[in-house]
PDB file of N, CA and C in Angstrom:
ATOM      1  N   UNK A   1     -24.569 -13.040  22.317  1.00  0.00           N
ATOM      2  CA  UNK A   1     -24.827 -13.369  23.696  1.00  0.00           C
ATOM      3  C   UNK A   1     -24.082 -14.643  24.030  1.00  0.00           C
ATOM      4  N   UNK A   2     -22.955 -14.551  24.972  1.00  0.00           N
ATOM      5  CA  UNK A   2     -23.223 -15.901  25.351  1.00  0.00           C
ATOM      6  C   UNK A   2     -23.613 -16.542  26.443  1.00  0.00           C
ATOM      7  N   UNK A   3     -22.679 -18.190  26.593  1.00  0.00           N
ATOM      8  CA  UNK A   3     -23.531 -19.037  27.121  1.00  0.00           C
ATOM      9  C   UNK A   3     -23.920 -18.518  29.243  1.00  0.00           C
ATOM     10  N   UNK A   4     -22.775 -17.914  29.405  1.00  0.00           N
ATOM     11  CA  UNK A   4     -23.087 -17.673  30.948  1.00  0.00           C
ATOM     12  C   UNK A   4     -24.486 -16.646  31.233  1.00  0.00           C
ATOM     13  N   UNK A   5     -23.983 -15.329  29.772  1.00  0.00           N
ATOM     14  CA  UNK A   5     -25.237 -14.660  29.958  1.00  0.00           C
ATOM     15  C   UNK A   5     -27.112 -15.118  29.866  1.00  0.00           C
ATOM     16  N   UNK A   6     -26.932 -16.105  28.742  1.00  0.00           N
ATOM     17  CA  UNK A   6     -28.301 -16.852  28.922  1.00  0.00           C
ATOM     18  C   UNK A   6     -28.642 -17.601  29.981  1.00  0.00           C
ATOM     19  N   UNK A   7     -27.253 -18.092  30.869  1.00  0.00           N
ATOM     20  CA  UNK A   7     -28.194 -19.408  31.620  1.00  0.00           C
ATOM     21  C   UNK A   7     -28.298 -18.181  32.811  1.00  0.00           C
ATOM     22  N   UNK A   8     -27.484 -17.291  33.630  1.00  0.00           N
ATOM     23  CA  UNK A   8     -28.244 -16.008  34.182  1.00  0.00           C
ATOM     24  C   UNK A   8     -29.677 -15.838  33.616  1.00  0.00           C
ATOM     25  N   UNK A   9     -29.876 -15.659  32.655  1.00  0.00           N
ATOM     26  CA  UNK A   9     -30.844 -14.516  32.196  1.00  0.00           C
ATOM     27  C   UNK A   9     -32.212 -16.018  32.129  1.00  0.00           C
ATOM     28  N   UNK A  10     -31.850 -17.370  32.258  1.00  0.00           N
ATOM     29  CA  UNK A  10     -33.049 -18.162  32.238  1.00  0.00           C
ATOM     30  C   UNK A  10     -33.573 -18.431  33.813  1.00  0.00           C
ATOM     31  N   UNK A  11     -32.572 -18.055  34.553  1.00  0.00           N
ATOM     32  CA  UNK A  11     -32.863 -18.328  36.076  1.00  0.00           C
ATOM     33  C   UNK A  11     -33.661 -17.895  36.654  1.00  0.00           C
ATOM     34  N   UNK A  12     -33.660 -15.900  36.060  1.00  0.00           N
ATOM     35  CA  UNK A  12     -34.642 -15.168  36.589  1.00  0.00           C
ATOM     36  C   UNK A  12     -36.034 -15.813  36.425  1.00  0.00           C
ATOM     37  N   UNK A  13     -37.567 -15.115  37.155  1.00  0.00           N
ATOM     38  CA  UNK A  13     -38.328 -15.615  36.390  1.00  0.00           C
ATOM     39  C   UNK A  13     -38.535 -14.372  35.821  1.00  0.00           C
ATOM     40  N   UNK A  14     -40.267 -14.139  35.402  1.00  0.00           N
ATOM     41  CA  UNK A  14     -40.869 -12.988  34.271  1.00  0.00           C
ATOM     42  C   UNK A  14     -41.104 -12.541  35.573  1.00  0.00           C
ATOM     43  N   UNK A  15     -41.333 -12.183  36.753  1.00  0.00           N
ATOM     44  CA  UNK A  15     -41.795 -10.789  37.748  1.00  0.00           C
ATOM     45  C   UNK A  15     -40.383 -10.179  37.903  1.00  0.00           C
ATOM     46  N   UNK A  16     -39.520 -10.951  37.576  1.00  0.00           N
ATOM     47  CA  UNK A  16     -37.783 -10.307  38.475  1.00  0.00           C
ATOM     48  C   UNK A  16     -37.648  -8.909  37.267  1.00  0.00           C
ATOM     49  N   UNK A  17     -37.663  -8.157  38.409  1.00  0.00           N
ATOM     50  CA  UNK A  17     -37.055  -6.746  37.464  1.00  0.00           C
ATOM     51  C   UNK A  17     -35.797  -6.753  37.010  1.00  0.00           C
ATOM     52  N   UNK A  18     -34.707  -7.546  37.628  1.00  0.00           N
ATOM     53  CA  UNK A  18     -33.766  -7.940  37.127  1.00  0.00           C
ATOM     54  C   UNK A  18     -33.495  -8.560  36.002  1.00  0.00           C
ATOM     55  N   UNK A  19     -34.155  -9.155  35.784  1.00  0.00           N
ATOM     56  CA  UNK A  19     -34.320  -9.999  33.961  1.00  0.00           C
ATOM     57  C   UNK A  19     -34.345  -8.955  33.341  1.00  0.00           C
ATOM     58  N   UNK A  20     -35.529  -8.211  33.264  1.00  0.00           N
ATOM     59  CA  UNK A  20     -35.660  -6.961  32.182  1.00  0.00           C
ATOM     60  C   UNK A  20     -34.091  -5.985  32.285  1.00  0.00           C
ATOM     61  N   UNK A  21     -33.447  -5.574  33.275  1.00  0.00           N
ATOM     62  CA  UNK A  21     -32.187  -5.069  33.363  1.00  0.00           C
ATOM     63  C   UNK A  21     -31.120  -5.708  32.701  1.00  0.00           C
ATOM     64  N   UNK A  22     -31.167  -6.500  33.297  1.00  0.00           N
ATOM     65  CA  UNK A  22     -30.068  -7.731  32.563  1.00  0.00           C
ATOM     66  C   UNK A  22     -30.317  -7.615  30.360  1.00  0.00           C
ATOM     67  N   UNK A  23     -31.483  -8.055  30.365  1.00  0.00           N
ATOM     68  CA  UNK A  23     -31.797  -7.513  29.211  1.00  0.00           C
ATOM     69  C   UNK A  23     -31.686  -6.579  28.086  1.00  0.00           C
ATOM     70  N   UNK A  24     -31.863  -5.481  28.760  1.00  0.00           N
ATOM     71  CA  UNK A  24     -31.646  -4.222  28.506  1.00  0.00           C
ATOM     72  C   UNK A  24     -29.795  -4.273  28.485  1.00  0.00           C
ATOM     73  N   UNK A  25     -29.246  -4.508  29.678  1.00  0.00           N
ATOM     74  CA  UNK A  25     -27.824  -4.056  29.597  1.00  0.00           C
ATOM     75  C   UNK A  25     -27.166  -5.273  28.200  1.00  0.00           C
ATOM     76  N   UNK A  26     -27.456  -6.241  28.062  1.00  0.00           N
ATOM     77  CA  UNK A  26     -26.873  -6.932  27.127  1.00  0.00           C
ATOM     78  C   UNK A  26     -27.234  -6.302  25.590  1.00  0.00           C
ATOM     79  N   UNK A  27     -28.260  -5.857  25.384  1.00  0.00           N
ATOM     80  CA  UNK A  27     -28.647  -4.913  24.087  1.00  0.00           C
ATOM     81  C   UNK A  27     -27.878  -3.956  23.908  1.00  0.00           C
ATOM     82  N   UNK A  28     -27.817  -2.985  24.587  1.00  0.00           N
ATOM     83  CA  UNK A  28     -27.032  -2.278  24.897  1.00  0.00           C
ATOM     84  C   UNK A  28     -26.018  -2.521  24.417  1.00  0.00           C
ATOM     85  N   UNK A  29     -25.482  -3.533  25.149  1.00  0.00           N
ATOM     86  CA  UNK A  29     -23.567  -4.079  24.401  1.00  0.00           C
ATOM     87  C   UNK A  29     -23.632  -4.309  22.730  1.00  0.00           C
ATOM     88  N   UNK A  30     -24.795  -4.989  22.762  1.00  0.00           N
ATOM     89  CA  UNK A  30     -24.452  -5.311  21.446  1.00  0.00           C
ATOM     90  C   UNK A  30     -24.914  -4.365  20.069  1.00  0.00           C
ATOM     91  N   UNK A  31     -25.573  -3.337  20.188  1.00  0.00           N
ATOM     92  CA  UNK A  31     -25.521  -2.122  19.748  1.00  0.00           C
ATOM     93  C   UNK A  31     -24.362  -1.010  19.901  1.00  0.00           C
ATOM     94  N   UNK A  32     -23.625  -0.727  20.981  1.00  0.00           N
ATOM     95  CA  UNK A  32     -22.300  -0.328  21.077  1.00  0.00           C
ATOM     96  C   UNK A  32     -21.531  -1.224  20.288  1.00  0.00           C
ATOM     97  N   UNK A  33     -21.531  -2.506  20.235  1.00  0.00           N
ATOM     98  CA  UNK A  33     -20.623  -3.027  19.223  1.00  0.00           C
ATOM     99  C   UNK A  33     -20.928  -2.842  17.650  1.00  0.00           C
ATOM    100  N   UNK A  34     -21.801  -2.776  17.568  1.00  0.00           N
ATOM    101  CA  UNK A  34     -22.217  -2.816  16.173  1.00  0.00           C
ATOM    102  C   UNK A  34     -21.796  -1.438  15.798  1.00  0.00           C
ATOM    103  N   UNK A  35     -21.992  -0.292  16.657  1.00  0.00           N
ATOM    104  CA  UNK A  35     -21.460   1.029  16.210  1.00  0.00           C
ATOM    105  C   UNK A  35     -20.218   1.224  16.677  1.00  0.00           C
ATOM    106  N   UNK A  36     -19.243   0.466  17.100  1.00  0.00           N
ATOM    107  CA  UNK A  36     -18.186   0.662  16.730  1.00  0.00           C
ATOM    108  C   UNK A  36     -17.253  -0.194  15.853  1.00  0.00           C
ATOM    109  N   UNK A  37     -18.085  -0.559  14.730  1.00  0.00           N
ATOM    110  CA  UNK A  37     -17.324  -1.586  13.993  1.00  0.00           C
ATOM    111  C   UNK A  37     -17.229  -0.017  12.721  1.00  0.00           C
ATOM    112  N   UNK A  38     -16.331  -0.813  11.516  1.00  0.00           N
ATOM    113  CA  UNK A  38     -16.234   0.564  10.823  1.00  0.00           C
ATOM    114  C   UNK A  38     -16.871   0.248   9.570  1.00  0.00           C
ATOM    115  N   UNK A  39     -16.963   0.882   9.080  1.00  0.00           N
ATOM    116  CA  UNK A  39     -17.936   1.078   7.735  1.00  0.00           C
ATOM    117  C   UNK A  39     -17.621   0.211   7.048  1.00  0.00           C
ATOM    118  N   UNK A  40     -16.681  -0.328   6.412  1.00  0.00           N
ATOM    119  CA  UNK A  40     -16.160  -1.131   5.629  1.00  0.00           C
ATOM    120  C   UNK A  40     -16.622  -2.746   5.954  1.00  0.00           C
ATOM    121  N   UNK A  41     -16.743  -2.583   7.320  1.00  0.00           N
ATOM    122  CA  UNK A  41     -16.572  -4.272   8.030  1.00  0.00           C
ATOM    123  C   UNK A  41     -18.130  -4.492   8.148  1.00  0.00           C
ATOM    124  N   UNK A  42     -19.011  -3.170   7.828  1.00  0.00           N
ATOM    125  CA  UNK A  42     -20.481  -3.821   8.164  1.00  0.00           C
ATOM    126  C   UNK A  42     -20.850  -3.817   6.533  1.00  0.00           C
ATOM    127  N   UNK A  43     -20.020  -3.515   5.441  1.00  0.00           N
ATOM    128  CA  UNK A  43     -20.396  -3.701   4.572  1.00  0.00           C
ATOM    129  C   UNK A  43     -20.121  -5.006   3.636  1.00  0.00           C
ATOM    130  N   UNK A  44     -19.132  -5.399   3.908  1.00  0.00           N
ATOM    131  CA  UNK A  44     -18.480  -6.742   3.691  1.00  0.00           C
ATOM    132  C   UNK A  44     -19.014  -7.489   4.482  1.00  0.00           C
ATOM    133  N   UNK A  45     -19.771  -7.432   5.632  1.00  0.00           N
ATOM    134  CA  UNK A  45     -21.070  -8.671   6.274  1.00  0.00           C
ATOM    135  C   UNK A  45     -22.170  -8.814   5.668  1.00  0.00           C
ATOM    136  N   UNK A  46     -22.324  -7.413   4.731  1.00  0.00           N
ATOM    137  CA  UNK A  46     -23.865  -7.536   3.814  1.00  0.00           C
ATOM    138  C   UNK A  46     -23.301  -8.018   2.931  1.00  0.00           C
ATOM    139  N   UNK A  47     -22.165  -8.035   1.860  1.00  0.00           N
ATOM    140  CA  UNK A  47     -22.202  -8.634   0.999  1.00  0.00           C
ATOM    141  C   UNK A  47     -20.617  -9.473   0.843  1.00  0.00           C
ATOM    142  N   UNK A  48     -21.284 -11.109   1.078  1.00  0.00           N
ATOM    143  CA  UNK A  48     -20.020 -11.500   1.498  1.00  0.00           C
ATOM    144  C   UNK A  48     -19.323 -12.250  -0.159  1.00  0.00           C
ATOM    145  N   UNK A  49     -17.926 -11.814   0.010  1.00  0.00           N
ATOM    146  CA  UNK A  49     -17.018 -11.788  -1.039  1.00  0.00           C
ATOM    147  C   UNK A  49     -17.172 -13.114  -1.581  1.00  0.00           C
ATOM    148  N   UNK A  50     -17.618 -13.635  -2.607  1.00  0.00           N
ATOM    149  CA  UNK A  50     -17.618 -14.971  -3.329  1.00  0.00           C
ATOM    150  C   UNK A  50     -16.197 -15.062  -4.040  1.00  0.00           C
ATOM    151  N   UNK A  51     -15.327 -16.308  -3.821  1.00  0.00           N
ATOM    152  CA  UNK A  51     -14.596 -16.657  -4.751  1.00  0.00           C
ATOM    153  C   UNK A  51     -14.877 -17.148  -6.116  1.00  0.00           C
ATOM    154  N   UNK A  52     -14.415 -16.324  -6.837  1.00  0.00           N
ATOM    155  CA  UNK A  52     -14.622 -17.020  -8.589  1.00  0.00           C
ATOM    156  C   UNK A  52     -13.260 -17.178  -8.817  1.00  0.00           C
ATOM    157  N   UNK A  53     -13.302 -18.438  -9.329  1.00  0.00           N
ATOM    158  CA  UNK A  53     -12.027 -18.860 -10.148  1.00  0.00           C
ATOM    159  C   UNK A  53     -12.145 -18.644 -11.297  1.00  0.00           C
ATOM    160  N   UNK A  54     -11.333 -17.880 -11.762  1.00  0.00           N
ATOM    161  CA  UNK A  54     -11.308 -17.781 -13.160  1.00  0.00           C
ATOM    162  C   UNK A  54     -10.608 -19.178 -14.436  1.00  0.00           C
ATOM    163  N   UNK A  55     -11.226 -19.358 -14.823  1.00  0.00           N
ATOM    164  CA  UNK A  55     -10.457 -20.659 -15.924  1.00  0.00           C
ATOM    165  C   UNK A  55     -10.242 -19.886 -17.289  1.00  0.00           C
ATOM    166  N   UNK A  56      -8.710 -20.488 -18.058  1.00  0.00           N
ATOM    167  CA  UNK A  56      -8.648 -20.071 -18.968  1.00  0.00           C
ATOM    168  C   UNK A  56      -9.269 -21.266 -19.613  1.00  0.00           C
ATOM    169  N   UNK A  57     -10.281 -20.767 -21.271  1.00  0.00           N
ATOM    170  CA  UNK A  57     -10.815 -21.567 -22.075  1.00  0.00           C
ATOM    171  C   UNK A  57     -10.254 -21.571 -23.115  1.00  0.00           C
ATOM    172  N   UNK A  58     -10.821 -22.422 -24.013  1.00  0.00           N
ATOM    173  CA  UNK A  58     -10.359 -21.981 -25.536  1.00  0.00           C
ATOM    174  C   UNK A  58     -11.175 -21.414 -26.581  1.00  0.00           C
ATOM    175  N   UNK A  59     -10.748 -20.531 -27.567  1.00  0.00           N
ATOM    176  CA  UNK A  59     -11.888 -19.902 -28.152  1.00  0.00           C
ATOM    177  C   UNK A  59     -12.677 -20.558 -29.294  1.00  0.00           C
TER     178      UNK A  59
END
């Protein structure tokens, strides 16, 4: 969400049916985004790639 959509969405009060719309349509977006990301990219957000450096030792 951002910042223009929150300060909209704080203006309304709680009777404005418009808040709840507004609401609704921003969910919306961000569920369409989430399903159009691709398989790969929501799986690499669950598990994010750690760098290991490998060192050579001695035995």
């Amino acid at each position: 969400m951002n910042a223009d959509y929150l300060k909209d969405f704080r203006k309304l009060s709680h009777d404005d049916e418009m808040r709840y719309k507004l609401l609704m349509w921003e969910v919306k977006n961000l569920l369409s985004d989430k399903q159009s990301e691709g398989y790969l990219k929501k799986i690499m957000k669950r598990w994010p790639r750690k760098k290991q450096r490998i060192k050579a030792g001695t035995w």
